[in-house]
PDB file of N, CA and C in Angstrom:
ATOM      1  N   UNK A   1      -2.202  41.037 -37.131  1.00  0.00           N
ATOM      2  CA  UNK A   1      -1.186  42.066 -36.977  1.00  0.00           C
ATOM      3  C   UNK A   1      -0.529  41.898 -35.612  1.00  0.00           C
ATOM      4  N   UNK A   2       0.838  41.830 -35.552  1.00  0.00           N
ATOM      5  CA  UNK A   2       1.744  42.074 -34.702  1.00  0.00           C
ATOM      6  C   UNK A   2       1.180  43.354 -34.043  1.00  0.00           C
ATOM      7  N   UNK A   3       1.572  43.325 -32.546  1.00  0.00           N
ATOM      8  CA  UNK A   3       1.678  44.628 -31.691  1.00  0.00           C
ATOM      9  C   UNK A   3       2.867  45.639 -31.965  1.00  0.00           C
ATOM     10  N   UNK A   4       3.862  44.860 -32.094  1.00  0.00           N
ATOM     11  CA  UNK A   4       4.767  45.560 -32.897  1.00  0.00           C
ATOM     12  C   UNK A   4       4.834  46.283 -34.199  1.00  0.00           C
ATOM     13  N   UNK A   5       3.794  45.794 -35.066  1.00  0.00           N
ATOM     14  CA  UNK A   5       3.424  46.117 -36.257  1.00  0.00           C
ATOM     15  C   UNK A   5       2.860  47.599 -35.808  1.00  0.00           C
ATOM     16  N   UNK A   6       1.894  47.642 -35.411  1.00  0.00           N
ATOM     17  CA  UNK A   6       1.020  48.730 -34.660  1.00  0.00           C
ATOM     18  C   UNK A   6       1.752  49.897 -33.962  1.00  0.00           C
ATOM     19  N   UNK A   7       2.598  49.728 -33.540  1.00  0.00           N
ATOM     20  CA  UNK A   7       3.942  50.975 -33.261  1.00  0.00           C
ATOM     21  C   UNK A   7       4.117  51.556 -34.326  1.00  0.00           C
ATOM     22  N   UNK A   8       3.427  51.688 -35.257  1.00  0.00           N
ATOM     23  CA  UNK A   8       4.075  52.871 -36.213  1.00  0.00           C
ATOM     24  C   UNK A   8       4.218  54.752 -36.056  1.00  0.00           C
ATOM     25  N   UNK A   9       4.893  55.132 -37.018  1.00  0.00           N
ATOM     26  CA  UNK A   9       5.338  56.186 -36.929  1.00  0.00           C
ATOM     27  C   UNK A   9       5.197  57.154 -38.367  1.00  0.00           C
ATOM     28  N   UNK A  10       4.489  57.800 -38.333  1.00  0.00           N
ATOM     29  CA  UNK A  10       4.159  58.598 -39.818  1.00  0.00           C
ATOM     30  C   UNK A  10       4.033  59.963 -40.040  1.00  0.00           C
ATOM     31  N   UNK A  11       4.187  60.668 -40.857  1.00  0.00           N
ATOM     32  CA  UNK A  11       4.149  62.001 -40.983  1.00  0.00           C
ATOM     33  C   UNK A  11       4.833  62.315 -39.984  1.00  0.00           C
ATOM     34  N   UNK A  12       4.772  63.462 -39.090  1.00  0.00           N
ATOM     35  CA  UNK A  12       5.527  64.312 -38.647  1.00  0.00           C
ATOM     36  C   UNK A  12       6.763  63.268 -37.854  1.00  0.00           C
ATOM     37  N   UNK A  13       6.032  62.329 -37.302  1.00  0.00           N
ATOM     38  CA  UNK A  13       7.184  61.160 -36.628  1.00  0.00           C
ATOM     39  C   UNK A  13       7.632  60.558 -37.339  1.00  0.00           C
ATOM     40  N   UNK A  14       7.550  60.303 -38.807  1.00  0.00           N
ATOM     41  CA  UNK A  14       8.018  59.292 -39.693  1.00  0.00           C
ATOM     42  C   UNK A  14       9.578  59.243 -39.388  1.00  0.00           C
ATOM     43  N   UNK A  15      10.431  58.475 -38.914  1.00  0.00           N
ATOM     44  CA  UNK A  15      12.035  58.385 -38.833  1.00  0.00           C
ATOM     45  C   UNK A  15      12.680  58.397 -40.170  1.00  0.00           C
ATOM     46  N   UNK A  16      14.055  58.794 -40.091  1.00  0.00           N
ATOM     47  CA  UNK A  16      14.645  58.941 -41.212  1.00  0.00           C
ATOM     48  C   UNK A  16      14.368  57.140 -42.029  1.00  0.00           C
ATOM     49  N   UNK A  17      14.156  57.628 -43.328  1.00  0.00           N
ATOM     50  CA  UNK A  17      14.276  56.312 -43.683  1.00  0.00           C
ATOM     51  C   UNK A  17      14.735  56.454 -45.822  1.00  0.00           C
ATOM     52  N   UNK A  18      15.490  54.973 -45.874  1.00  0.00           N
ATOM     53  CA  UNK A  18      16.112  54.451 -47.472  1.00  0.00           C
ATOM     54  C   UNK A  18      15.142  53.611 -47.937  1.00  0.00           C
ATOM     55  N   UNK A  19      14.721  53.759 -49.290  1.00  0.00           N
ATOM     56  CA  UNK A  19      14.016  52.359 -49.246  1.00  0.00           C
ATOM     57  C   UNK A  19      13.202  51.685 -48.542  1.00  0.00           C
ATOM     58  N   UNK A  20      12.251  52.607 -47.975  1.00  0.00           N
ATOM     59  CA  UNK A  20      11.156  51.936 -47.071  1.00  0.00           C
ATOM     60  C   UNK A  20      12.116  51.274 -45.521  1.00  0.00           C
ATOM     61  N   UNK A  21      13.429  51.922 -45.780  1.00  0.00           N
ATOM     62  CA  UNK A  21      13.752  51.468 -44.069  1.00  0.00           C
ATOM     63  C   UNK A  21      13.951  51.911 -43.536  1.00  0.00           C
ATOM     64  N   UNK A  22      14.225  51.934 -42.056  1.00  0.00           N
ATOM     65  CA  UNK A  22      14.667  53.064 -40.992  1.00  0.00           C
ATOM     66  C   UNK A  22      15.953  53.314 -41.100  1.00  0.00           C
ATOM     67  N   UNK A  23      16.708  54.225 -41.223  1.00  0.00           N
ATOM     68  CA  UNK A  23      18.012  54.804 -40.961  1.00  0.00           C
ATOM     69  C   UNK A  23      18.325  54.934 -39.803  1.00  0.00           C
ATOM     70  N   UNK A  24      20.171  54.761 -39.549  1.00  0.00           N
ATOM     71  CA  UNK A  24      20.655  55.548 -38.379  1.00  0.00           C
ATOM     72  C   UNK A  24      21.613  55.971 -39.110  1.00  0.00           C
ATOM     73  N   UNK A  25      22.163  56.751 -38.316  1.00  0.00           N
ATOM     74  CA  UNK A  25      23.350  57.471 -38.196  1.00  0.00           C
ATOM     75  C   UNK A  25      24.687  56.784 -37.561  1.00  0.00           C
ATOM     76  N   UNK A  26      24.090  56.316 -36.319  1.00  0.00           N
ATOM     77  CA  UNK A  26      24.909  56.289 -34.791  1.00  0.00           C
ATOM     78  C   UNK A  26      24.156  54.883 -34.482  1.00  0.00           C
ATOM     79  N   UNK A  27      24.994  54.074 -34.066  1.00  0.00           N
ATOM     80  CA  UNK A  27      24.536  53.195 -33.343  1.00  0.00           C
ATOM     81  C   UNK A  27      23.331  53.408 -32.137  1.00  0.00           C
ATOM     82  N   UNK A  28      23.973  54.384 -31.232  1.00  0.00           N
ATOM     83  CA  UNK A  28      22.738  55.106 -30.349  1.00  0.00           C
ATOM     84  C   UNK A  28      21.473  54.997 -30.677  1.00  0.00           C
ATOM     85  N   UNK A  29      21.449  55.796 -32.040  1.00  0.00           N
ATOM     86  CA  UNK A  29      19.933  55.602 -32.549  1.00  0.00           C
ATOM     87  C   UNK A  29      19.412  54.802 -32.499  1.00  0.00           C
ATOM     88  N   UNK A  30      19.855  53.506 -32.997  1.00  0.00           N
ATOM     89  CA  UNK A  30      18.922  52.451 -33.358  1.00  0.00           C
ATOM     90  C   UNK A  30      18.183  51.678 -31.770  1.00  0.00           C
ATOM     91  N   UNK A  31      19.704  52.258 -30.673  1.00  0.00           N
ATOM     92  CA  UNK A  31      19.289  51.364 -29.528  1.00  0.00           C
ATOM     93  C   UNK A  31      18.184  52.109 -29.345  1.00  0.00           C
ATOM     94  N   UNK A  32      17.716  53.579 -29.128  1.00  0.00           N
ATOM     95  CA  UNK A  32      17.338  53.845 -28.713  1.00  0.00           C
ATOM     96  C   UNK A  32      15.549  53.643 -29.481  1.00  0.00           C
ATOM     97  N   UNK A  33      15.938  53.797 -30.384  1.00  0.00           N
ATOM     98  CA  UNK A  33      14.559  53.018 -31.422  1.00  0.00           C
ATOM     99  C   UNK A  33      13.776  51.757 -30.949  1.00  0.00           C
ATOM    100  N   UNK A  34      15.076  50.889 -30.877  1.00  0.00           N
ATOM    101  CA  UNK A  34      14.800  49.697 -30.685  1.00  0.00           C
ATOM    102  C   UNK A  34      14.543  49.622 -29.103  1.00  0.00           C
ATOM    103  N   UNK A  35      14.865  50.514 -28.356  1.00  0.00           N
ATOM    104  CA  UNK A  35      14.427  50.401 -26.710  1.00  0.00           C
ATOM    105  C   UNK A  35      12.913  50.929 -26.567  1.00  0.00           C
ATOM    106  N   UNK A  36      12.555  52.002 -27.464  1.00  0.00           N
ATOM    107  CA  UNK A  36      11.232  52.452 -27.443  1.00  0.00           C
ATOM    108  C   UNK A  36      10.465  51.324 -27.659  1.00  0.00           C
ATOM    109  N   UNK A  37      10.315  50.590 -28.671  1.00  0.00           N
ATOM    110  CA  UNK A  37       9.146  49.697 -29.031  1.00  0.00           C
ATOM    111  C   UNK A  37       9.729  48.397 -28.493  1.00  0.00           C
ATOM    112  N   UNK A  38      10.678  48.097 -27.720  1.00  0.00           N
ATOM    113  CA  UNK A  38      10.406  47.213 -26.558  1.00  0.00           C
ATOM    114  C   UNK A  38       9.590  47.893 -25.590  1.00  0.00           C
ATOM    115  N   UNK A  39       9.725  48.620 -25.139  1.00  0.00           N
ATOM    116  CA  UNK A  39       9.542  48.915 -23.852  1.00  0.00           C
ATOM    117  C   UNK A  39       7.356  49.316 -24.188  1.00  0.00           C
ATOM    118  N   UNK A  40       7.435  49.749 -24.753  1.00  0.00           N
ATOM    119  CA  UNK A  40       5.748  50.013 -25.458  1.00  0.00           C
ATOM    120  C   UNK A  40       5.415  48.439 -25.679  1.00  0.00           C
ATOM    121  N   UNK A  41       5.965  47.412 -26.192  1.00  0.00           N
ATOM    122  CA  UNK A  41       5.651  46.031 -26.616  1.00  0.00           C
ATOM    123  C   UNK A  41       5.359  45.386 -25.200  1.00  0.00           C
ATOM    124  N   UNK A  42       5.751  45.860 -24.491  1.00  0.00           N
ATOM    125  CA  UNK A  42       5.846  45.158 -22.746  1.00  0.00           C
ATOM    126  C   UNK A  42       5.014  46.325 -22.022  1.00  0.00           C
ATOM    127  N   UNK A  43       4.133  47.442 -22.499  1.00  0.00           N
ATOM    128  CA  UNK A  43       3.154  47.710 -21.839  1.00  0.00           C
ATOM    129  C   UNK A  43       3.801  48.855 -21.499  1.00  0.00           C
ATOM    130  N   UNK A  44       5.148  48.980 -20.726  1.00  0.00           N
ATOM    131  CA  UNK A  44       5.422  49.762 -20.005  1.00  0.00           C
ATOM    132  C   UNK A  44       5.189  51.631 -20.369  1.00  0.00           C
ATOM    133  N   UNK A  45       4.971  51.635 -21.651  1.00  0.00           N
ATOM    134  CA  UNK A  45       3.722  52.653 -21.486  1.00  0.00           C
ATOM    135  C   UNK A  45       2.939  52.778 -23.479  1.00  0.00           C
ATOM    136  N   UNK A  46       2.260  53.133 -23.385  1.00  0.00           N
ATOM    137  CA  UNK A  46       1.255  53.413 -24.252  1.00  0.00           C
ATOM    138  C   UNK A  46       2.037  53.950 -25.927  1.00  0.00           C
ATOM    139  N   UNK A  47       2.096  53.386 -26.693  1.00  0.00           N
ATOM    140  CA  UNK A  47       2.798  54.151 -27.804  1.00  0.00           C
ATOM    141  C   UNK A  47       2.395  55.690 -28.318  1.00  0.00           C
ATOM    142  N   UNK A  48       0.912  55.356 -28.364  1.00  0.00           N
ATOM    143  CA  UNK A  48       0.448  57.207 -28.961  1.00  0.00           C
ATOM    144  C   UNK A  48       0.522  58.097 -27.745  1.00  0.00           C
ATOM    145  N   UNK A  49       0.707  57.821 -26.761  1.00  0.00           N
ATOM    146  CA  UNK A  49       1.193  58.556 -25.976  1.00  0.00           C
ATOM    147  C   UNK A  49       2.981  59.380 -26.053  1.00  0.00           C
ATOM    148  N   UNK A  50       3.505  57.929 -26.650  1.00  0.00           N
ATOM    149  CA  UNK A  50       5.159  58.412 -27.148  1.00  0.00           C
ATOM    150  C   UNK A  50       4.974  59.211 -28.399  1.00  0.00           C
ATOM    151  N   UNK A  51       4.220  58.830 -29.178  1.00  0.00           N
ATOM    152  CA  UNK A  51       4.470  59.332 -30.394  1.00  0.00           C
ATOM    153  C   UNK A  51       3.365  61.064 -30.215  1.00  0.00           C
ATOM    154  N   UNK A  52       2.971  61.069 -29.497  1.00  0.00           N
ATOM    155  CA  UNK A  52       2.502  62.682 -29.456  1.00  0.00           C
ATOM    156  C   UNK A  52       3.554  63.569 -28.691  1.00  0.00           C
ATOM    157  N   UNK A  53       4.425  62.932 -28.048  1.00  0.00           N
ATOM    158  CA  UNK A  53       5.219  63.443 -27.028  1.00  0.00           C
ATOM    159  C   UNK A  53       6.491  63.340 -28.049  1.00  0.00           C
ATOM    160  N   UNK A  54       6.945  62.611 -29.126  1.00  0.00           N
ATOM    161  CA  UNK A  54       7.639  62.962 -30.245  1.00  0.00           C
ATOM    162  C   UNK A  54       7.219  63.988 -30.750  1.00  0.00           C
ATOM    163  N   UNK A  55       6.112  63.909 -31.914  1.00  0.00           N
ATOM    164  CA  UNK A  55       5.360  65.378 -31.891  1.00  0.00           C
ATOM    165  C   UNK A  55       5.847  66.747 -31.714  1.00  0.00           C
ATOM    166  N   UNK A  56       5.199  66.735 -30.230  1.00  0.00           N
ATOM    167  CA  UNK A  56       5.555  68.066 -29.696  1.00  0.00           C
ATOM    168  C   UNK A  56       7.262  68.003 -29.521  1.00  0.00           C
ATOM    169  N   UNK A  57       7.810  67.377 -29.450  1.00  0.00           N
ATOM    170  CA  UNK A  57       9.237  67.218 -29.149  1.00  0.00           C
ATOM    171  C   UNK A  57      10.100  67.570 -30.654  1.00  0.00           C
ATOM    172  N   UNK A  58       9.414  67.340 -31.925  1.00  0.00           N
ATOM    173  CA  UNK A  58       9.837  68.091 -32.733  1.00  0.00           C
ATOM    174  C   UNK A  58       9.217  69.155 -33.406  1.00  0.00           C
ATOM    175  N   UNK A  59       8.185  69.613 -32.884  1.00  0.00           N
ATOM    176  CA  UNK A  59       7.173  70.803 -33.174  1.00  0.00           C
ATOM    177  C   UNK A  59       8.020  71.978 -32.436  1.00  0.00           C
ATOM    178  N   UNK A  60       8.459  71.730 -30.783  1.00  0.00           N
ATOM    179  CA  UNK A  60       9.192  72.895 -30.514  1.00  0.00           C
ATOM    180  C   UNK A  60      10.729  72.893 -30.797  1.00  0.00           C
ATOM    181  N   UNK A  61      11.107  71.857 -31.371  1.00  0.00           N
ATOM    182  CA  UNK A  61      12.834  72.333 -32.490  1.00  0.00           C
ATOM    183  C   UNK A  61      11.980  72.674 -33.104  1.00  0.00           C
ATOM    184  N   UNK A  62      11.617  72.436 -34.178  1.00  0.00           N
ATOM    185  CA  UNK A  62      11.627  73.622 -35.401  1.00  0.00           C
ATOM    186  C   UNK A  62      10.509  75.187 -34.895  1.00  0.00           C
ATOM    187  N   UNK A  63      10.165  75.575 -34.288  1.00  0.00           N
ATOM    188  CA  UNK A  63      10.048  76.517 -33.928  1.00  0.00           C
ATOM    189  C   UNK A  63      10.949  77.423 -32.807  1.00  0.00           C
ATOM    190  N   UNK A  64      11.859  76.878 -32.939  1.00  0.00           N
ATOM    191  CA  UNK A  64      13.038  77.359 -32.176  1.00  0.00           C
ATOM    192  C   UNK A  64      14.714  77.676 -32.891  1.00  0.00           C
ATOM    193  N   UNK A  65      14.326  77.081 -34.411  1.00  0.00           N
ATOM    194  CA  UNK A  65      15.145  76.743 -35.387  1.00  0.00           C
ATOM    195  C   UNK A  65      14.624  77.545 -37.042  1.00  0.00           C
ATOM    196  N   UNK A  66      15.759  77.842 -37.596  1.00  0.00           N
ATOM    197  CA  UNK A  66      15.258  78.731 -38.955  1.00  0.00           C
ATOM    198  C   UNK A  66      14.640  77.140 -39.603  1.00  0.00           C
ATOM    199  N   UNK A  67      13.698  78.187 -40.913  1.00  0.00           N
ATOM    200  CA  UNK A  67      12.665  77.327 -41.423  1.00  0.00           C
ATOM    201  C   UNK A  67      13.934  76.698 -42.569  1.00  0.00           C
ATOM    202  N   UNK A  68      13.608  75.604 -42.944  1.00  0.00           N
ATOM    203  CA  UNK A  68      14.348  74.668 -43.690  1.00  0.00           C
ATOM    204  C   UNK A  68      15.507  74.079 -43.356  1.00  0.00           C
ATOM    205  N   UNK A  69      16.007  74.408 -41.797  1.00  0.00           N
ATOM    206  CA  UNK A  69      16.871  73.327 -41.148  1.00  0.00           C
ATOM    207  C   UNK A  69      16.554  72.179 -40.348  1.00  0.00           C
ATOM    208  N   UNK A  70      17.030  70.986 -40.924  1.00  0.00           N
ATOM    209  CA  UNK A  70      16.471  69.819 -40.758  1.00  0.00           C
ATOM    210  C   UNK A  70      16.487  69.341 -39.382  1.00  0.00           C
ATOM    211  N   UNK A  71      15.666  69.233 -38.565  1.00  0.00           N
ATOM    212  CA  UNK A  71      15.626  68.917 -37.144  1.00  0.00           C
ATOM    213  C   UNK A  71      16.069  67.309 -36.927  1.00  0.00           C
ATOM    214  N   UNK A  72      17.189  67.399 -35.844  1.00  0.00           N
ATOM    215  CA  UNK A  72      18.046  66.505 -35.337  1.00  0.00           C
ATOM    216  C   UNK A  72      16.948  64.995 -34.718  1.00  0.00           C
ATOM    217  N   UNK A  73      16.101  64.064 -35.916  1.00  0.00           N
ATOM    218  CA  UNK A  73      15.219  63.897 -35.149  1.00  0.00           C
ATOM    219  C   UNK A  73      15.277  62.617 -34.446  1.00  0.00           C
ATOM    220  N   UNK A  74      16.777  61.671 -34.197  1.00  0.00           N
ATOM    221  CA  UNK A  74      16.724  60.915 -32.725  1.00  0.00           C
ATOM    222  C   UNK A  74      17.216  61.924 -31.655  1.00  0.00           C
ATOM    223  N   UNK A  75      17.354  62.764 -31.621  1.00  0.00           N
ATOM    224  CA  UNK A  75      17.694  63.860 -30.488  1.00  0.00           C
ATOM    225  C   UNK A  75      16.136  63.846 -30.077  1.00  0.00           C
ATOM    226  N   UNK A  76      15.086  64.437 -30.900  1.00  0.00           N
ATOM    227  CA  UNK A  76      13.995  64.702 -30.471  1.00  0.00           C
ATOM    228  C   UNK A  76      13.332  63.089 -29.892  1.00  0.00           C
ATOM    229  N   UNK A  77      13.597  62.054 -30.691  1.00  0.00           N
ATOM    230  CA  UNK A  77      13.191  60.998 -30.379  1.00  0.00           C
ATOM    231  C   UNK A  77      13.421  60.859 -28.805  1.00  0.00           C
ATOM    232  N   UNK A  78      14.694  60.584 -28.388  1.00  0.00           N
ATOM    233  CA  UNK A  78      15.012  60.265 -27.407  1.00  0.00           C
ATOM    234  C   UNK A  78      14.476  61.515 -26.003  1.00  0.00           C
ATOM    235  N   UNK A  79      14.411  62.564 -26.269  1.00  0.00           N
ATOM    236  CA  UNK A  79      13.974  63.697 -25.482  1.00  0.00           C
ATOM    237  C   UNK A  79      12.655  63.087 -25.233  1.00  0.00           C
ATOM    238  N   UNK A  80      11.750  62.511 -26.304  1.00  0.00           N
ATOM    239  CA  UNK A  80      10.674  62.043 -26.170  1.00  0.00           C
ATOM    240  C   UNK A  80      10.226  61.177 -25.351  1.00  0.00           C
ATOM    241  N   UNK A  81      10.858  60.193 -25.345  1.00  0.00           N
ATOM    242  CA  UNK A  81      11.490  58.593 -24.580  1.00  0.00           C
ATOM    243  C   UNK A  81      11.635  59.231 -23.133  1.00  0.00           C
ATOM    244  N   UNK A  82      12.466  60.239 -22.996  1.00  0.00           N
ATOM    245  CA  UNK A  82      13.413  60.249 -21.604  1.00  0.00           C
ATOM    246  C   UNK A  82      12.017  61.199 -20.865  1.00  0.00           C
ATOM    247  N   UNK A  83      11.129  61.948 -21.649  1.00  0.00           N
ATOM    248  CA  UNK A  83      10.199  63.051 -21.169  1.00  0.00           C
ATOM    249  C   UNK A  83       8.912  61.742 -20.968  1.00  0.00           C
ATOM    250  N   UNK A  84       8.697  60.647 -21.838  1.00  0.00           N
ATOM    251  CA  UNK A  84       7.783  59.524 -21.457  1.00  0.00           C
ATOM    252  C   UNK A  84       7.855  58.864 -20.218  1.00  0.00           C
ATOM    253  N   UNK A  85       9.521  58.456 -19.880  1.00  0.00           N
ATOM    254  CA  UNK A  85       9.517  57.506 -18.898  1.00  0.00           C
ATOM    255  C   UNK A  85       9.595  58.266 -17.766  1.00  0.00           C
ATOM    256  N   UNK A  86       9.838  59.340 -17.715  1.00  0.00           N
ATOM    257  CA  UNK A  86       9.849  60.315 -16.363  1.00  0.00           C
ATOM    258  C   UNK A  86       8.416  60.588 -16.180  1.00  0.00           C
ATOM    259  N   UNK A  87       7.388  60.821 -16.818  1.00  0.00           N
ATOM    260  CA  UNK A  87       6.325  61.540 -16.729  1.00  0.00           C
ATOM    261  C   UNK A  87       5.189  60.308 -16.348  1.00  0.00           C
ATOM    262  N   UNK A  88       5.769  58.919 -16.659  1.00  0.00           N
ATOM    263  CA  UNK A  88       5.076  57.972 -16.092  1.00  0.00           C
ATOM    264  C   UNK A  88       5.590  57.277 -14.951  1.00  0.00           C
ATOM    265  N   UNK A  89       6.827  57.892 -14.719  1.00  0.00           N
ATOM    266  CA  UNK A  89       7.406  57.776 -13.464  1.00  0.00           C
ATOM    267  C   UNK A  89       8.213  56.515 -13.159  1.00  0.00           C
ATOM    268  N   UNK A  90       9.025  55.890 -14.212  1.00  0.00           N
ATOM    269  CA  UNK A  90       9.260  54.793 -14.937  1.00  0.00           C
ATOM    270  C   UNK A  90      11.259  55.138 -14.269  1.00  0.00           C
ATOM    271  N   UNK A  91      10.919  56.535 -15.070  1.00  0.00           N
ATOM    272  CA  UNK A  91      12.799  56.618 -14.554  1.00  0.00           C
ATOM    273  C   UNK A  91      12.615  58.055 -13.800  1.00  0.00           C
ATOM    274  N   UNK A  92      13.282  58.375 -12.603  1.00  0.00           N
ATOM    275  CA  UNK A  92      12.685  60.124 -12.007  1.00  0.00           C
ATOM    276  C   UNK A  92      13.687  60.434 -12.776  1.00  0.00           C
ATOM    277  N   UNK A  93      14.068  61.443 -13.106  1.00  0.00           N
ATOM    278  CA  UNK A  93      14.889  62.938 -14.371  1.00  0.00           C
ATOM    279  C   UNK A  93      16.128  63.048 -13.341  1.00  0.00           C
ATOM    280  N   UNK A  94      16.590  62.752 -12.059  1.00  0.00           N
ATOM    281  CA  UNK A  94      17.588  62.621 -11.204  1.00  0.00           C
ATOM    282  C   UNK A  94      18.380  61.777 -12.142  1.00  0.00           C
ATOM    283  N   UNK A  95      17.576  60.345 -11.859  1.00  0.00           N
ATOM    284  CA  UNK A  95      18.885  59.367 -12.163  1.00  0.00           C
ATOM    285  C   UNK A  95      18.469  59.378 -13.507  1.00  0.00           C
ATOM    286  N   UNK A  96      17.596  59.575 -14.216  1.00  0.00           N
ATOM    287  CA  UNK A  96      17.786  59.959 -16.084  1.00  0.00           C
ATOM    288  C   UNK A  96      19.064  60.445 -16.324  1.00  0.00           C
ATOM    289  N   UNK A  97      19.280  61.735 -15.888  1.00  0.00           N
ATOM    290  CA  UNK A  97      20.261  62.964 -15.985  1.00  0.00           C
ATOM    291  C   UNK A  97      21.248  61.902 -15.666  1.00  0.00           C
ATOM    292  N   UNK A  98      21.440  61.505 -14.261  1.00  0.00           N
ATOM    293  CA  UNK A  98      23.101  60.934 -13.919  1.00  0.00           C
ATOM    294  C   UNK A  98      23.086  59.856 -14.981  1.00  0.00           C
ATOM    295  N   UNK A  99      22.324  59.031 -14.892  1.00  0.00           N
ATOM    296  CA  UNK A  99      22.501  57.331 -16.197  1.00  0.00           C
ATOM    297  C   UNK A  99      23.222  58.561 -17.670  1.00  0.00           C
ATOM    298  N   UNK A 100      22.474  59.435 -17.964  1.00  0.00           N
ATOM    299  CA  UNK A 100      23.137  60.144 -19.276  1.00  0.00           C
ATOM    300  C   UNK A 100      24.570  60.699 -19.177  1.00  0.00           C
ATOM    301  N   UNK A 101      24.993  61.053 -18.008  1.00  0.00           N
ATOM    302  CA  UNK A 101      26.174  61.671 -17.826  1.00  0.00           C
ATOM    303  C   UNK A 101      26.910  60.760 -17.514  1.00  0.00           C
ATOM    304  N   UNK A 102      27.455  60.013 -17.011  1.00  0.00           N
ATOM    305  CA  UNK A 102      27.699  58.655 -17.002  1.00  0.00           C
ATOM    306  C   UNK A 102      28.151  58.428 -18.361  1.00  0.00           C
ATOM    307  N   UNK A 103      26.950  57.649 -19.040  1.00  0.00           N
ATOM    308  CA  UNK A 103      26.966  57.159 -20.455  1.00  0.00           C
ATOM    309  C   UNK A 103      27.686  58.374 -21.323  1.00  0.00           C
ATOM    310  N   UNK A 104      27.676  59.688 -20.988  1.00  0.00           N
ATOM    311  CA  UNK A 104      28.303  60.693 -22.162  1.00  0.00           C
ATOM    312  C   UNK A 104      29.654  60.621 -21.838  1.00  0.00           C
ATOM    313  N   UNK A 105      30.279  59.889 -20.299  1.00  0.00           N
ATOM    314  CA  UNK A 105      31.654  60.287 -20.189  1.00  0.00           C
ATOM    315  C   UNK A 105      32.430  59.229 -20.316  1.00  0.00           C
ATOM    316  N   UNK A 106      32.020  58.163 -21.069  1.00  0.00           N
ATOM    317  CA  UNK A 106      32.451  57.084 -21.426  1.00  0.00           C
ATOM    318  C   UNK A 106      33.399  57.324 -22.835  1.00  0.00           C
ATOM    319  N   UNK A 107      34.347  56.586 -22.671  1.00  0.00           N
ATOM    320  CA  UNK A 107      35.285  56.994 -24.233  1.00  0.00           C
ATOM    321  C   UNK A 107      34.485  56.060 -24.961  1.00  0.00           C
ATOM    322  N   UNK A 108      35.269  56.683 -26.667  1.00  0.00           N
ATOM    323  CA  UNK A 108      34.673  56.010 -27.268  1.00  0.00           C
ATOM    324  C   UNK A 108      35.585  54.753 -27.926  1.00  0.00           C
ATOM    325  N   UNK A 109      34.486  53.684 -28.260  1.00  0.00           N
ATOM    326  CA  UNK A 109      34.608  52.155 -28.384  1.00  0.00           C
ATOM    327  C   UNK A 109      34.942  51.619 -26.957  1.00  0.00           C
ATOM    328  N   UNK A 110      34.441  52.140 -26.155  1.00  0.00           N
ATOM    329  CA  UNK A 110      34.638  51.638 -24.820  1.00  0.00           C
ATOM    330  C   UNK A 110      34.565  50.184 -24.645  1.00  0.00           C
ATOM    331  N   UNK A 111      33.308  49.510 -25.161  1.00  0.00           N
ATOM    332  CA  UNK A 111      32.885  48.170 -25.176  1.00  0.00           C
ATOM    333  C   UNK A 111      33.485  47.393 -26.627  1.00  0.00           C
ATOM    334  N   UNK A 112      33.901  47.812 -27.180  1.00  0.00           N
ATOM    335  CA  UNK A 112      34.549  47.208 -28.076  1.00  0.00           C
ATOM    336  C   UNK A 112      35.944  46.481 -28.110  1.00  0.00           C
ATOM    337  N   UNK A 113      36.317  44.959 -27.973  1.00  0.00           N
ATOM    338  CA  UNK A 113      37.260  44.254 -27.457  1.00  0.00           C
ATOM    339  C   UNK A 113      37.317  43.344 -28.863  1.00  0.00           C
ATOM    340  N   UNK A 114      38.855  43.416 -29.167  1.00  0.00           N
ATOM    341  CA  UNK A 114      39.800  42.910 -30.431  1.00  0.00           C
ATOM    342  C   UNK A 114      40.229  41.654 -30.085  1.00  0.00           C
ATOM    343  N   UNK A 115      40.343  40.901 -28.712  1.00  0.00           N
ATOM    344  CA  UNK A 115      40.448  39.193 -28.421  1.00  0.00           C
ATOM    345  C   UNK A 115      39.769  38.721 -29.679  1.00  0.00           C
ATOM    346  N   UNK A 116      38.826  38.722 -29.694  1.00  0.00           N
ATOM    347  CA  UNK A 116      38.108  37.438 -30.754  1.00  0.00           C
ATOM    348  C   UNK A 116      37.826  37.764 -32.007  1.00  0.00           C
ATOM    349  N   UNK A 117      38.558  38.617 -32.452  1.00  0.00           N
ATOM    350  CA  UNK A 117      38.599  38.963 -34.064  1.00  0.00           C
ATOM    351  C   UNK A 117      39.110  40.232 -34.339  1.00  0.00           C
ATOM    352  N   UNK A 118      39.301  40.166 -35.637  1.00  0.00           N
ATOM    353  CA  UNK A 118      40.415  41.198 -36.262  1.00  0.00           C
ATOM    354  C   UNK A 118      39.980  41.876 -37.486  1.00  0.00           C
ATOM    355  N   UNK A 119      40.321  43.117 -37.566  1.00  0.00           N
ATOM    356  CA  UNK A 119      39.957  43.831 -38.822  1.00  0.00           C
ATOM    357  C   UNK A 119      41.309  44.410 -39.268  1.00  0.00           C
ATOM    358  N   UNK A 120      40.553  44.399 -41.121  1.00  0.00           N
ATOM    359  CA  UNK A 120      41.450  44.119 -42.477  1.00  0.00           C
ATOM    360  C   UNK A 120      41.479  45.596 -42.396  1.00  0.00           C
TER     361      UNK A 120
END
């Protein structure tokens, strides 16, 4: 078994998923998916440590939320992520906060450049 394999996610963390696959929505998501289990694959911190800190990260939305509304859950994901790497002291919640504000005041398709190809 892959280490990567071993990152899983079930029951209450299970991610949206089709057909046995992970869903996004938003591009965001996936980076941010895909930044978690790098960053756990390289040590930089412990997965069941993320995934209890998911957990509680969607245990208090829906107790903060009427019963049968579906909790926003890469919002919680990433709250999870950003509450991991601060708490292991990885990123301080200063420059978390500014890197996010920053990144939120960016237009959108910012990085997206039409030189080298064209759409029908």
């Amino acid at each position: 078994m892959t280490e990567s394999a071993a990152l899983s996610l079930d029951g209450m963390a299970a991610p949206p998923m089709v057909n046995g696959e992970v869903t996004f929505d938003a591009p965001w998501q996936g980076r941010v998916f895909g930044m978690a289990h790098a960053l756990a694959d390289r040590g930089v911190f412990v997965w069941d440590d993320f995934r209890a800190c998911l957990i509680e990260r969607i245990a208090a939305w829906e107790s903060a939320h009427p019963e049968g509304e579906g909790y926003p859950y890469y919002d919680c994901f990433l709250e999870a992520l950003e509450r991991v790497l601060a708490e292991k002291r990885i990123v301080h919640d200063h420059d978390l906060s500014h890197r996010i504000a920053e990144l939120g005041s960016r237009p959108h398709d910012h990085d997206h450049h039409h030189g080298d190809h064209h759409h029908d």
